[in-house]
N, C-alpha and C. Protein backbone atom coordinates (compact mmCIF):
# COMPACT_ATOMS: atom_id res chain seq x y z
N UNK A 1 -11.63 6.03 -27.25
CA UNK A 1 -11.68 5.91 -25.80
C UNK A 1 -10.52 6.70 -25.18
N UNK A 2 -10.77 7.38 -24.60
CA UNK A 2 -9.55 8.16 -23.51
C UNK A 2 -8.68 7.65 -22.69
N UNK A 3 -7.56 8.17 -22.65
CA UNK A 3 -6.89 7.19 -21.57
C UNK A 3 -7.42 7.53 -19.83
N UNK A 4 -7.30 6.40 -19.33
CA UNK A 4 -7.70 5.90 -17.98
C UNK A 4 -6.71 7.10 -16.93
N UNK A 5 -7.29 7.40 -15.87
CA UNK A 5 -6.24 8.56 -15.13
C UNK A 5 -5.97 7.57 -14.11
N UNK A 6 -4.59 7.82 -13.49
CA UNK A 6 -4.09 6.95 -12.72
C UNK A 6 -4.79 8.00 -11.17
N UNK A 7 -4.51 7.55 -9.99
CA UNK A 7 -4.60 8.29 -8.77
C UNK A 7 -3.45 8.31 -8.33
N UNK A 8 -3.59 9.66 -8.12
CA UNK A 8 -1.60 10.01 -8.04
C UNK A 8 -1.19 9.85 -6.47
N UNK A 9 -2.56 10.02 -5.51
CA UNK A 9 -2.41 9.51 -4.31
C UNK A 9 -1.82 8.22 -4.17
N UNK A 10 -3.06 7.12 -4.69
CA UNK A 10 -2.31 6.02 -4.44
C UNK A 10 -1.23 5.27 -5.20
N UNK A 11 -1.02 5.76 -6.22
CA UNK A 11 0.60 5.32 -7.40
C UNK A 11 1.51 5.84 -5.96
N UNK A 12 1.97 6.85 -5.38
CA UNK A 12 2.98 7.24 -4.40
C UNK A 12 3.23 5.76 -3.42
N UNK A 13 1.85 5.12 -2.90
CA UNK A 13 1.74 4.50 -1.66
C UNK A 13 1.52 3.23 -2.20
N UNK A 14 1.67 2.90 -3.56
CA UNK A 14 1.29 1.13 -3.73
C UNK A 14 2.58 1.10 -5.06
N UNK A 15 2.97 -0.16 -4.96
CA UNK A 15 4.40 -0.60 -5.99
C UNK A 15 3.68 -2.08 -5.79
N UNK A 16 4.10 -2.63 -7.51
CA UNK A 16 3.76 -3.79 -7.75
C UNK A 16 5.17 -4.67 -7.59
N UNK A 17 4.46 -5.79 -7.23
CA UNK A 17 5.63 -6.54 -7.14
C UNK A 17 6.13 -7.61 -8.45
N UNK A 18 7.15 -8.49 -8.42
CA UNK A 18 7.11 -9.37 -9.57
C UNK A 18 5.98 -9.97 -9.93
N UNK A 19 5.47 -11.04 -9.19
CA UNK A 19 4.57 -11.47 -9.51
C UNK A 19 2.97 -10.53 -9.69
N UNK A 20 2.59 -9.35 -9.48
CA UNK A 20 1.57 -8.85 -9.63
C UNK A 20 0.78 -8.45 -8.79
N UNK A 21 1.37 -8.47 -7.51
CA UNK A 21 0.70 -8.23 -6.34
C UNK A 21 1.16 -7.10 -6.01
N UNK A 22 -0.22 -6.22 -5.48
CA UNK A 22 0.32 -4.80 -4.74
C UNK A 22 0.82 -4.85 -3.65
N UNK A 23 2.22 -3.97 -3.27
CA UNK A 23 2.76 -4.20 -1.74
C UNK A 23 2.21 -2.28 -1.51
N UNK A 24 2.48 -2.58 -0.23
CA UNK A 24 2.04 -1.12 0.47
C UNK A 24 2.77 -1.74 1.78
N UNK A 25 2.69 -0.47 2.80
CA UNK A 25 3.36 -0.15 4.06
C UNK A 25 2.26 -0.59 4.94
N UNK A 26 3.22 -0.54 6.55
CA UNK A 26 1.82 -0.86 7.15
C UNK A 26 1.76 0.49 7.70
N UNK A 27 -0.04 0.63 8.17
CA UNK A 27 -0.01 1.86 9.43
C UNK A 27 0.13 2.27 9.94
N UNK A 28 0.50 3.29 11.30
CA UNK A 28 0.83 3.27 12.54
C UNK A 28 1.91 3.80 13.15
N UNK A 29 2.87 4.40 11.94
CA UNK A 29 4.21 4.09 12.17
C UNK A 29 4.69 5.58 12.22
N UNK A 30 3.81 6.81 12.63
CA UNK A 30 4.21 8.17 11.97
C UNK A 30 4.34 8.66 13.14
N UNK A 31 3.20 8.52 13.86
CA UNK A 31 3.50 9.79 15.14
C UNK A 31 2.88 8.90 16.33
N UNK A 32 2.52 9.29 17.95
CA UNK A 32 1.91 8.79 19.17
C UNK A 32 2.84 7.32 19.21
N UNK A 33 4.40 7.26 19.06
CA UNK A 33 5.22 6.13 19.10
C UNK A 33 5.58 5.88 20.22
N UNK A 34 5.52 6.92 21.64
CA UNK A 34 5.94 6.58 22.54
C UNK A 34 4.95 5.43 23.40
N UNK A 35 3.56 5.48 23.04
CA UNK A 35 2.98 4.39 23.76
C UNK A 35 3.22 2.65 23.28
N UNK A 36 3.58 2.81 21.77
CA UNK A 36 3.31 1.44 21.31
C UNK A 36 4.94 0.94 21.94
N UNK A 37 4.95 -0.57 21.87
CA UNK A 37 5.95 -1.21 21.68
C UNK A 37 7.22 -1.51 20.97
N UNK A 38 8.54 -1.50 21.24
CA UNK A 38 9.25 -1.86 20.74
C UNK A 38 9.25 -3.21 19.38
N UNK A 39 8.05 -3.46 20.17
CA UNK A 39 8.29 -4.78 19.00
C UNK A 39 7.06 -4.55 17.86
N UNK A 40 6.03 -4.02 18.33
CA UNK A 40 5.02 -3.10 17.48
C UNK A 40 5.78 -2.19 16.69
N UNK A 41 6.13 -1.73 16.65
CA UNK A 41 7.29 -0.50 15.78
C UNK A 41 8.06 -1.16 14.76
N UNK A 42 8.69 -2.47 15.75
CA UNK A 42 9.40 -3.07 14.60
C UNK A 42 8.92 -4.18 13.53
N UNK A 43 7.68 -4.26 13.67
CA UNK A 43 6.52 -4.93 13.02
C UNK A 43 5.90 -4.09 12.06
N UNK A 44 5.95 -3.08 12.07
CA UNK A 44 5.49 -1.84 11.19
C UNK A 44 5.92 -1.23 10.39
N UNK A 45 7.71 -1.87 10.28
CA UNK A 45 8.50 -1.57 9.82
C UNK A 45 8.35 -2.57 8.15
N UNK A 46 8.19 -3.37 8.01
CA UNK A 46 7.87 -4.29 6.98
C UNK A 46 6.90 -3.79 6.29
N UNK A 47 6.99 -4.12 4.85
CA UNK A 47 5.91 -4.00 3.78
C UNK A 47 4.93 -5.08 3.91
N UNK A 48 3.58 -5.15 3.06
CA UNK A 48 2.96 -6.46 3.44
C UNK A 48 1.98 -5.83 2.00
N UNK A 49 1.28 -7.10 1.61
CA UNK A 49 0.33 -7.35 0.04
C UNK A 49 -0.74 -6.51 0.25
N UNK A 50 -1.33 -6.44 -0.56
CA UNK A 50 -2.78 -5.66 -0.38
C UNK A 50 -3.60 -6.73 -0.44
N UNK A 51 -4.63 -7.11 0.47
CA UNK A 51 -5.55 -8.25 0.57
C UNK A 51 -6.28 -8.53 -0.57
N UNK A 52 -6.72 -9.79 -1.01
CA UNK A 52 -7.29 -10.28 -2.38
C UNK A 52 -8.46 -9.50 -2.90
N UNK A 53 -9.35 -9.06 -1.72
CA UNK A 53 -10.56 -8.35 -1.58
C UNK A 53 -10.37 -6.96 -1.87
N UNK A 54 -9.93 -5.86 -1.32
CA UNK A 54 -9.17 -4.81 -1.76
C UNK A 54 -8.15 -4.64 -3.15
N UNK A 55 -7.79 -6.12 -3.57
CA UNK A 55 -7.13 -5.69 -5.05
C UNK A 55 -7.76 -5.56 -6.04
N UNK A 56 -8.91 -5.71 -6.26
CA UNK A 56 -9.77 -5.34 -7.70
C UNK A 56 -9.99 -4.33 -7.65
N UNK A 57 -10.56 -3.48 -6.52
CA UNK A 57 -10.38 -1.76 -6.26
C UNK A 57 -9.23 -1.14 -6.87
N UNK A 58 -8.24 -1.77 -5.89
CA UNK A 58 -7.23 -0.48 -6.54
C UNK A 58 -6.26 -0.76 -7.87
N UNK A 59 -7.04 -2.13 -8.31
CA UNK A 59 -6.40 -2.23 -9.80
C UNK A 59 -7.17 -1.05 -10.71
N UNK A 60 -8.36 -0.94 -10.34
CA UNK A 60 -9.49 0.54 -11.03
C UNK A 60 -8.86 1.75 -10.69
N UNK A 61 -7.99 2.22 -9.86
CA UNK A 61 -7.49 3.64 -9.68
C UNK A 61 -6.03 3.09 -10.06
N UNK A 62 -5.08 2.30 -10.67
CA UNK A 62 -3.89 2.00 -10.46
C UNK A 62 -3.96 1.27 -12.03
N UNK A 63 -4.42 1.84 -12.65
CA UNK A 63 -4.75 0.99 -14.44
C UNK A 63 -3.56 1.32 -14.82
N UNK A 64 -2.59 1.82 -14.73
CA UNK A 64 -1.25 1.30 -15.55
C UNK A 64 0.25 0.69 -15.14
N UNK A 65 -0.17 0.64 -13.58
CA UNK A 65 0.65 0.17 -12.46
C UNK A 65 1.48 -1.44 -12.74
């Protein structure tokens, strides 16, 4: 059997945490900043899990993560 290829896209944008959960960034946060909020911005600023539903996906592109 061959080894499994990782996606080099998403290895950059997902880090596992201790317990086994994928963290990622949130959205929003790159460019068109002058309309959002001060407090939107600083809400965007935090990491957050990858939802339960979405983690069996990217455990299939992220097989050695």
């Amino acid at each position: 059997m061959p080894k499994m290829k990782t996606s080099s896209s998403a290895a950059k944008r997902f880090t596992k945490t201790g317990t086994g959960k994928l963290k990622r960034m949130k959205a929003g946060k790159q460019h068109i900043l002058t309309k959002k909020s001060t407090k939107m911005k600083r809400n965007l600023r935090h990491a957050t899990t990858v939802d339960h539903a979405m983690e069996r996906n990217m455990k299939k592109i992220l097989p050695y993560l």
